[in-house]
C-alpha atoms as a PDB file:
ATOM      1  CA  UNK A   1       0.000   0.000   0.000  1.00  0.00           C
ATOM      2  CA  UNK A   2       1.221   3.578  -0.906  1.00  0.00           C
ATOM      3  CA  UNK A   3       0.335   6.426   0.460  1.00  0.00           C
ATOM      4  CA  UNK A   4       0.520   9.878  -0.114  1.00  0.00           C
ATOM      5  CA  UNK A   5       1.726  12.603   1.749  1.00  0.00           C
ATOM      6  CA  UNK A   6       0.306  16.242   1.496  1.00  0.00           C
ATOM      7  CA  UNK A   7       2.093  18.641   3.534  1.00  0.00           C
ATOM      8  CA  UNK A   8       0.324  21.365   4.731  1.00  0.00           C
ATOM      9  CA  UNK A   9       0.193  24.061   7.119  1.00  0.00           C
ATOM     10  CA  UNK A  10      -1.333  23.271  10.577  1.00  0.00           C
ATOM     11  CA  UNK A  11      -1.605  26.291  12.207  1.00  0.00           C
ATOM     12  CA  UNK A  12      -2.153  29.655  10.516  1.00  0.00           C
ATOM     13  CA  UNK A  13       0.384  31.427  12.355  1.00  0.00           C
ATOM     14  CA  UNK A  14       2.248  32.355   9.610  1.00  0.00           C
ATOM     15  CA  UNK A  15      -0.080  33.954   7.834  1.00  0.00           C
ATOM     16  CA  UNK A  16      -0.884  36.514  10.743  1.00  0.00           C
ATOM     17  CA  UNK A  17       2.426  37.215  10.978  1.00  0.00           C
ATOM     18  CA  UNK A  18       2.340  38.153   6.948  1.00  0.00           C
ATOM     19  CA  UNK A  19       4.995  35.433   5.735  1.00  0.00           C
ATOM     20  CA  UNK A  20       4.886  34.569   2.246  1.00  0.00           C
ATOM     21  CA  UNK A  21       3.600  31.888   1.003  1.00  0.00           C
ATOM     22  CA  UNK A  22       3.549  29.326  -1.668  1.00  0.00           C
ATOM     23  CA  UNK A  23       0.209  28.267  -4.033  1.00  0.00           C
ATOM     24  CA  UNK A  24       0.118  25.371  -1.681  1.00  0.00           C
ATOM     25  CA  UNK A  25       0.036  27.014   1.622  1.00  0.00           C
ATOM     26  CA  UNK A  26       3.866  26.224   2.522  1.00  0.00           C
ATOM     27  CA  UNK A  27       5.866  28.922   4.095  1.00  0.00           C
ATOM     28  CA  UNK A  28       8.639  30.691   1.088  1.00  0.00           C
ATOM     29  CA  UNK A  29      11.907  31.217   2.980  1.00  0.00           C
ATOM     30  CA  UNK A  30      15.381  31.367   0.965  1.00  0.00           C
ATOM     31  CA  UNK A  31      18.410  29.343   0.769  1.00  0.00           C
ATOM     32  CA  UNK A  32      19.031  30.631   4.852  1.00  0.00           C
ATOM     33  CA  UNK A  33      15.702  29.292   6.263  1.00  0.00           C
ATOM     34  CA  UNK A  34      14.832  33.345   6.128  1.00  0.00           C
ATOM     35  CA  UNK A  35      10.568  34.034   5.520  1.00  0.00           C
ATOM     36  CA  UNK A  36       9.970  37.176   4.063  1.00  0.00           C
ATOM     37  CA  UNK A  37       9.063  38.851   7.597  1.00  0.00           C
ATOM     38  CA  UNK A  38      12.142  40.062   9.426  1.00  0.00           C
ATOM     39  CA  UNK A  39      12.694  39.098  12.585  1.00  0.00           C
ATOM     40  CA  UNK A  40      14.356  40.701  15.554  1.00  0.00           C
ATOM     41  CA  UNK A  41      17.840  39.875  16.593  1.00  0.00           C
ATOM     42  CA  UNK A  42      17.011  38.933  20.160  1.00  0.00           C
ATOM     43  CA  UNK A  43      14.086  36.703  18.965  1.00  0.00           C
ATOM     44  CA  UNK A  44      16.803  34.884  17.759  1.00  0.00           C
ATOM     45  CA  UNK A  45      18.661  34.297  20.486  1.00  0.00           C
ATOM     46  CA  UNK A  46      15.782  33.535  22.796  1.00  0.00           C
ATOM     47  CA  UNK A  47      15.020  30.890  20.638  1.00  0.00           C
ATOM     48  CA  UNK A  48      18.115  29.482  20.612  1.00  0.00           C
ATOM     49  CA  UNK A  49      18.455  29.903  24.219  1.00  0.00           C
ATOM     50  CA  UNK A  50      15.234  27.910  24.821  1.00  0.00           C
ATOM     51  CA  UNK A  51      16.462  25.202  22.581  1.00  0.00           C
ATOM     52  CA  UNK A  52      19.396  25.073  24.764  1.00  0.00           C
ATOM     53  CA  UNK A  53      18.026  24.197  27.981  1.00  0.00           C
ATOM     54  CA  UNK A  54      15.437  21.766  26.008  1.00  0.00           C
ATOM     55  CA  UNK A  55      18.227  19.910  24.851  1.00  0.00           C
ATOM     56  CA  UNK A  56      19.954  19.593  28.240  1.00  0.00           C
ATOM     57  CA  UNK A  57      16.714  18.680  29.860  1.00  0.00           C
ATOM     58  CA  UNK A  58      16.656  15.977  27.278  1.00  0.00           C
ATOM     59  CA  UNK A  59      20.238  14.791  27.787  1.00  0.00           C
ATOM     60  CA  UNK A  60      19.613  15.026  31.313  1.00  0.00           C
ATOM     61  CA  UNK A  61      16.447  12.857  30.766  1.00  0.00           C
ATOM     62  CA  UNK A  62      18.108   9.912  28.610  1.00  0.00           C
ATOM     63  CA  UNK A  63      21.353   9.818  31.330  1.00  0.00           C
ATOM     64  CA  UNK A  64      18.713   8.911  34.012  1.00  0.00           C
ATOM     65  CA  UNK A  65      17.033   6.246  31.658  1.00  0.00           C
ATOM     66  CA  UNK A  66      20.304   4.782  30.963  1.00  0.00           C
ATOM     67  CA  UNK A  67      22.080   4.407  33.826  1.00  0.00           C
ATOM     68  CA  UNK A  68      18.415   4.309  36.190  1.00  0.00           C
ATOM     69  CA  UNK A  69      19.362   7.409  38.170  1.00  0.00           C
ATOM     70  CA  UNK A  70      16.952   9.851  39.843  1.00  0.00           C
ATOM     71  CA  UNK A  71      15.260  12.816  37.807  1.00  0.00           C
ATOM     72  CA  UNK A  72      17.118  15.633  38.892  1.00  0.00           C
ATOM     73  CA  UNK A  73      13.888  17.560  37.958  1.00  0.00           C
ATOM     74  CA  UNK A  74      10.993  15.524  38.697  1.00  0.00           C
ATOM     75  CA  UNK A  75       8.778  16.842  41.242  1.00  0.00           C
ATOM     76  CA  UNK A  76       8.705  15.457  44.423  1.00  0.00           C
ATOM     77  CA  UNK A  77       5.219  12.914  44.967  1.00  0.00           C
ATOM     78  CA  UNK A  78       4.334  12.773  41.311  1.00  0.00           C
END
């Protein structure tokens, strides 16, 4: 069986932010990843900052599976 896959965009979030987009509903950036709404330098690096501590929280998460440590994080009772 085959089946076909029809990407599309599942929130319009993009839109209300004015992005371009193609025919098919799919964001336009160029050959950086750029859309064609600029976006503030420190938007930026708060992302990148959030996917910072995401990742270590996930490190942190798969150390403790491994080795069947205690969550650092979890709360305490649940």
């Amino acid at each position: 069986m085959f089946v076909v896959n029809v990407p599309r965009q599942a929130s319009d979030l993009a839109a209300r932010l004015g992005c371009a987009a193609f025919a098919d509903g799919c964001v336009e950036v160029d050959e950086f990843g750029r859309t064609s709404v600029p976006m503030p330098l420190s938007a930026v690096v708060a992302a990148a900052a959030s996917g910072t501590v995401a990742a270590a929280v996930l490190d942190q998460d798969l150390v403790c599976a491994d080795f069947d440590l205690p969550h650092p994080f979890a709360k305490a009772g649940g």
